[in-house]
Protein backbone atom coordinates (compact mmCIF):
# COMPACT_ATOMS: atom_id res chain seq x y z
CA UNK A 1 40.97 0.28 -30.34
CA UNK A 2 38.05 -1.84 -28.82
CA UNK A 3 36.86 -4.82 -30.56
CA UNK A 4 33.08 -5.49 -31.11
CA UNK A 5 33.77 -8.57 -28.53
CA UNK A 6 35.29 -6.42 -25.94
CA UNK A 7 32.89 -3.63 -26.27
CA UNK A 8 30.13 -5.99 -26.00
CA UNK A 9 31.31 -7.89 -22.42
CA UNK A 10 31.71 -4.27 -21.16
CA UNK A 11 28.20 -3.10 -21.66
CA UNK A 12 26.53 -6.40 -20.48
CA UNK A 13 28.88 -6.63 -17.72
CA UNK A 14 26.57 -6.20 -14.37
CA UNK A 15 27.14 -2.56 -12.75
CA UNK A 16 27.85 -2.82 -8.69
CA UNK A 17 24.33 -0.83 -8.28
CA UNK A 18 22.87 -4.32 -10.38
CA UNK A 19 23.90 -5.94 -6.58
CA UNK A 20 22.19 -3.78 -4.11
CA UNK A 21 18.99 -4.70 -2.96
CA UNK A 22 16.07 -2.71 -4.08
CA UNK A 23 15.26 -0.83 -0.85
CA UNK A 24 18.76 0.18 -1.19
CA UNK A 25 18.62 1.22 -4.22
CA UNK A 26 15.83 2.98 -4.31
CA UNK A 27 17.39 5.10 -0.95
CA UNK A 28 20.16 5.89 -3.23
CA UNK A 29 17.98 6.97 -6.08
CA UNK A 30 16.32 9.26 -3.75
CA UNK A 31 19.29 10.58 -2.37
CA UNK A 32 20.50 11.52 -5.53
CA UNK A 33 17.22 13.24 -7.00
CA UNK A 34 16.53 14.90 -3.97
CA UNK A 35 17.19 17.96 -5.58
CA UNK A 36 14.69 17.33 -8.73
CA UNK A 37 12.25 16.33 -5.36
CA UNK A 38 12.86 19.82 -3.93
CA UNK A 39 12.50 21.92 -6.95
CA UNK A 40 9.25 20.40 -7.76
CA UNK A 41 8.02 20.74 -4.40
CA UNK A 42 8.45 24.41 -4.30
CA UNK A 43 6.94 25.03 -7.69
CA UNK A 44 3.94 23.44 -6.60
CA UNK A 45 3.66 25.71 -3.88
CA UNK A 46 4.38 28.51 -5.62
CA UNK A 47 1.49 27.39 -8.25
CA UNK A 48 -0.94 26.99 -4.80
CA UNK A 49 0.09 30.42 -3.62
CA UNK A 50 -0.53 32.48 -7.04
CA UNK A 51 -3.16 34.68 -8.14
CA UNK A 52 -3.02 34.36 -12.07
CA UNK A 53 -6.23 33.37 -13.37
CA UNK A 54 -5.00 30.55 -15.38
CA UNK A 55 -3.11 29.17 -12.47
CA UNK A 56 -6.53 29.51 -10.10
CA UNK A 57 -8.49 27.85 -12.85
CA UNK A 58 -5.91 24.98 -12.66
CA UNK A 59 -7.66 21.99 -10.38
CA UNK A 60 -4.91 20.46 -7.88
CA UNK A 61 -4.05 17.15 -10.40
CA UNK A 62 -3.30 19.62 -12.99
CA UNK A 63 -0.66 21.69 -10.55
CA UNK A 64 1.18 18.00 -9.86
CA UNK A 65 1.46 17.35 -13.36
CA UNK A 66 2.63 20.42 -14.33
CA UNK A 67 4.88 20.61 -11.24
CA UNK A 68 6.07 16.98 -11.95
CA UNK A 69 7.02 17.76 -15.46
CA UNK A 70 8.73 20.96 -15.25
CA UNK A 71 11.03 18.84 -12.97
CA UNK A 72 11.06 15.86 -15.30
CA UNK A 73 9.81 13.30 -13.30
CA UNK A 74 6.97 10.92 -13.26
CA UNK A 75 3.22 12.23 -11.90
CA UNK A 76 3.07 8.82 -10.00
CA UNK A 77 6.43 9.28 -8.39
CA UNK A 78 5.62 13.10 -7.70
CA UNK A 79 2.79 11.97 -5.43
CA UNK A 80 4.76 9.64 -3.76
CA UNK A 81 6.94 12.03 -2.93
CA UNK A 82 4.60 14.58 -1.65
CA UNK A 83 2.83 12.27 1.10
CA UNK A 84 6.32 12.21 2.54
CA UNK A 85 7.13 16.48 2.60
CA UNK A 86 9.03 16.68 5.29
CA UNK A 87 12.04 14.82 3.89
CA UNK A 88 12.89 17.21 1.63
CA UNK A 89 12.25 20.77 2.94
């Protein structure tokens, strides 16, 4: 069994991503939500391409959001995202 003590040096401990410098990191992050990235992408096409009412009604900062949530990430980093397309089709 784990002490308190032990327990609480392993949790502060600094992980080996802690060490990588942010442009690195943030390369890895994308690499690793590139799916999220893609699925989001394509359901904000598919939103641009339909015909329902409610979806025409929908202005294009609405679509993003909606698009950005359904793939759980953040609006801001949605938009980032979309300026650069092409890395993810």
């Amino acid at each position: 069994m784990i002490t308190f003590k032990q327990h609480l040096e392993e949790t502060t401990a600094m992980r080996l991503v802690d060490l990588l410098p942010k442009k690195v990191k943030h390369a890895l992050y994308r690499l690793l939500h590139k799916d999220k990235y893609k699925s989001a992408l394509n359901m904000y096409h598919e939103l641009m391409k339909s015909k329902d009412p409610h979806h025409v009604k929908m202005s294009k900062d609405q679509k993003i959001k909606v698009a950005a949530d359904w793939a759980k990430l953040d609006t801001k980093e949605f938009r980032k995202v979309m300026d650069r397309i092409t890395r993810y089709k």
